[in-house]
Protein backbone atom coordinates (compact mmCIF):
# COMPACT_ATOMS: atom_id res chain seq x y z
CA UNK A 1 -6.36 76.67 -38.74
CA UNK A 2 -6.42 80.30 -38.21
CA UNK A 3 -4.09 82.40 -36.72
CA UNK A 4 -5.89 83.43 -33.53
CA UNK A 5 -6.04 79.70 -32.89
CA UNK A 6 -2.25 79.65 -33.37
CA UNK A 7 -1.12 82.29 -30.91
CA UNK A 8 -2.59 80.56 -28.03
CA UNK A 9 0.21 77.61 -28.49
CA UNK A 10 3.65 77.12 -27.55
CA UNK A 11 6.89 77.71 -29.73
CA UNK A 12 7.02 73.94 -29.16
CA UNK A 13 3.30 73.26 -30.70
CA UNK A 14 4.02 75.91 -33.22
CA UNK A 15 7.44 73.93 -34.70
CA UNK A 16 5.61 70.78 -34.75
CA UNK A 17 3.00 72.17 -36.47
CA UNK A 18 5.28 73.79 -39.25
CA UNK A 19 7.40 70.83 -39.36
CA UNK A 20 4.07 68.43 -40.10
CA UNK A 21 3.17 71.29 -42.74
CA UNK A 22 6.26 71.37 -44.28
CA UNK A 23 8.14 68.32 -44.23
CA UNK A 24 11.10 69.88 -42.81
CA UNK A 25 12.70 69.40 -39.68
CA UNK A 26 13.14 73.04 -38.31
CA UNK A 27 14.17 73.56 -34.52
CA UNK A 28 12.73 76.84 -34.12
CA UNK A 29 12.02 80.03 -34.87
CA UNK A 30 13.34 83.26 -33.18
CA UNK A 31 9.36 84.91 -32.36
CA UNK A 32 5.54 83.39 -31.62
CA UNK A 33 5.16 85.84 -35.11
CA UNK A 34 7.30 84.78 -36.94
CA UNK A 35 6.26 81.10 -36.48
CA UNK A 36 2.62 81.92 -37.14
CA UNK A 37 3.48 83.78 -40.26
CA UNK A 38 5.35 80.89 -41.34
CA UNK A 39 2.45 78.29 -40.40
CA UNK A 40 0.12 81.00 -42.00
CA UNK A 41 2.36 81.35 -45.58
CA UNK A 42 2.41 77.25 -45.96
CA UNK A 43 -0.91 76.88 -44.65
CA UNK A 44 -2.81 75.05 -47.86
CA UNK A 45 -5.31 77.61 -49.39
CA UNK A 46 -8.04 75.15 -50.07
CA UNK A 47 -8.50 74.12 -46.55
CA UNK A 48 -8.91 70.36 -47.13
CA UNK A 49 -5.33 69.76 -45.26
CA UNK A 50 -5.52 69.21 -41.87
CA UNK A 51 -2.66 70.83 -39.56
CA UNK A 52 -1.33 67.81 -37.23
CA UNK A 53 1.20 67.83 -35.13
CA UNK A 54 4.01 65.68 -36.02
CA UNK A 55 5.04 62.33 -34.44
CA UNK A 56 7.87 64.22 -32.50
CA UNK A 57 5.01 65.92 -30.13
CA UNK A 58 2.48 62.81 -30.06
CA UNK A 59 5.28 59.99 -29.66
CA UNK A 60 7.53 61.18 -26.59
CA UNK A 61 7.45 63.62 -23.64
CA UNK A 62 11.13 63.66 -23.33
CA UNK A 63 13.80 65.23 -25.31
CA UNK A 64 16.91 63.90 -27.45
CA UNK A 65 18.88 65.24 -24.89
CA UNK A 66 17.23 63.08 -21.77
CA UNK A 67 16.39 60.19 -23.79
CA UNK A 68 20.35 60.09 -24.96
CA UNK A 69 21.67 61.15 -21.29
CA UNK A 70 19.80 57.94 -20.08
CA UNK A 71 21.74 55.61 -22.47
CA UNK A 72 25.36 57.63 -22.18
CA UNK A 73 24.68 56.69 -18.45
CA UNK A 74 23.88 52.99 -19.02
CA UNK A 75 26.57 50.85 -17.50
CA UNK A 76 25.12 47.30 -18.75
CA UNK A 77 25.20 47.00 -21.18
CA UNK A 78 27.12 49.96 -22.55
CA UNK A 79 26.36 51.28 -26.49
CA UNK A 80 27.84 52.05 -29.06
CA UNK A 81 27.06 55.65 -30.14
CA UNK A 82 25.04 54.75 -33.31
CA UNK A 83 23.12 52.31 -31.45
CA UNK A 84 22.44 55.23 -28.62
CA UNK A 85 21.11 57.46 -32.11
CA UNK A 86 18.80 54.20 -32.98
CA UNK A 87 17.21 54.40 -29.78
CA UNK A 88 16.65 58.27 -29.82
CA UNK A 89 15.24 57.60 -33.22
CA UNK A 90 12.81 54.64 -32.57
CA UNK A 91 11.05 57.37 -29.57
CA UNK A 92 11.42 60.25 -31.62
CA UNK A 93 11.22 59.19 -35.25
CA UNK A 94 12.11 63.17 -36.70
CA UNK A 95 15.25 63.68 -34.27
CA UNK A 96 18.32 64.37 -36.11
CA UNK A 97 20.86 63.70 -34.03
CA UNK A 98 24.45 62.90 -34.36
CA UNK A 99 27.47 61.11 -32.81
CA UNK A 100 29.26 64.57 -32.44
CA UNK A 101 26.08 65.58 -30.33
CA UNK A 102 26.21 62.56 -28.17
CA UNK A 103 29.81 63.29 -27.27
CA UNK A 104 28.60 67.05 -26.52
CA UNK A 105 25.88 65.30 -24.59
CA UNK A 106 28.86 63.26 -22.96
CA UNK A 107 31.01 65.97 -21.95
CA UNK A 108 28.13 68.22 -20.13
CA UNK A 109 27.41 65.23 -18.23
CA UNK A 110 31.09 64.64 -17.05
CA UNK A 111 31.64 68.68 -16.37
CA UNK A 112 28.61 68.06 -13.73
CA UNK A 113 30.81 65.84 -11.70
CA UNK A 114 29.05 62.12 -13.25
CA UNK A 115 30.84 59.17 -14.60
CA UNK A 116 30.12 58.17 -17.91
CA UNK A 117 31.23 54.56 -19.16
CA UNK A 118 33.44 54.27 -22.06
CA UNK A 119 31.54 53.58 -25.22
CA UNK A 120 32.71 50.39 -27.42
CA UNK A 121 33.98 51.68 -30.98
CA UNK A 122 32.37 50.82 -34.39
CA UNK A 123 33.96 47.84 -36.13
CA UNK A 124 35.76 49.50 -39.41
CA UNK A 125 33.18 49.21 -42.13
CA UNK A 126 30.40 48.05 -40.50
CA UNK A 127 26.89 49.78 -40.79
CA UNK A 128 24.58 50.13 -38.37
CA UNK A 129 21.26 50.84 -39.99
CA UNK A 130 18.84 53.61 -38.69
């Protein structure tokens, strides 16, 4: 891919492009540039790799933040944090999430004025499996 081809993408395409490249699981990057540069300096030389976007752009159209705002909302039945991280994981695969970012997630939702249900705790020492 070339870098002329690049600049005509969002900062969106661009990450998911680097990310596929890479491996990594980067959120951003602070210019277009810098994100082409990036693209550009792991690009492989020979030109046999293709540049795909990853499964976080082809699997899912909505974000960790509105798929997890759905399931804080859920009344019935109501889940456990880790189990609300699952689901964000089975749509978007390369989502790193946390439970500390559900409860941030949580608390915006309350400061708008909405209710959200009381989540069941974790037995002690159990493992819920990702």
């Amino acid at each position: 891919m070339k870098a002329k081809d690049l600049k005509g993408k969002s900062m969106r395409e661009l990450t998911a492009i680097y990310n596929g490249q890479t491996g990594k699981a980067v959120k951003g990057f602070s210019s277009k540039m810098t994100a082409v540069a990036r693209i550009m300096d792991t690009a492989p030389k020979n030109g046999k790799r293709d540049v795909r976007l990853t499964s976080l752009e082809a699997t899912s159209s909505r974000s960790v933040r509105q798929i997890a705002e759905e399931k804080l909302l859920q009344v019935e039945p109501t889940m456990m944090y880790e189990e609300i991280i699952v689901a964000v994981k089975e749509e978007l695969p390369h989502a790193s999430t946390s439970v500390a970012c559900l409860r941030w997630y949580a608390t915006q939702i309350r400061e708008r004025g909405e209710r959200v249900p009381d989540r069941p705790r974790k037995p002690h020492g159990v493992t819920i499996l990702n």
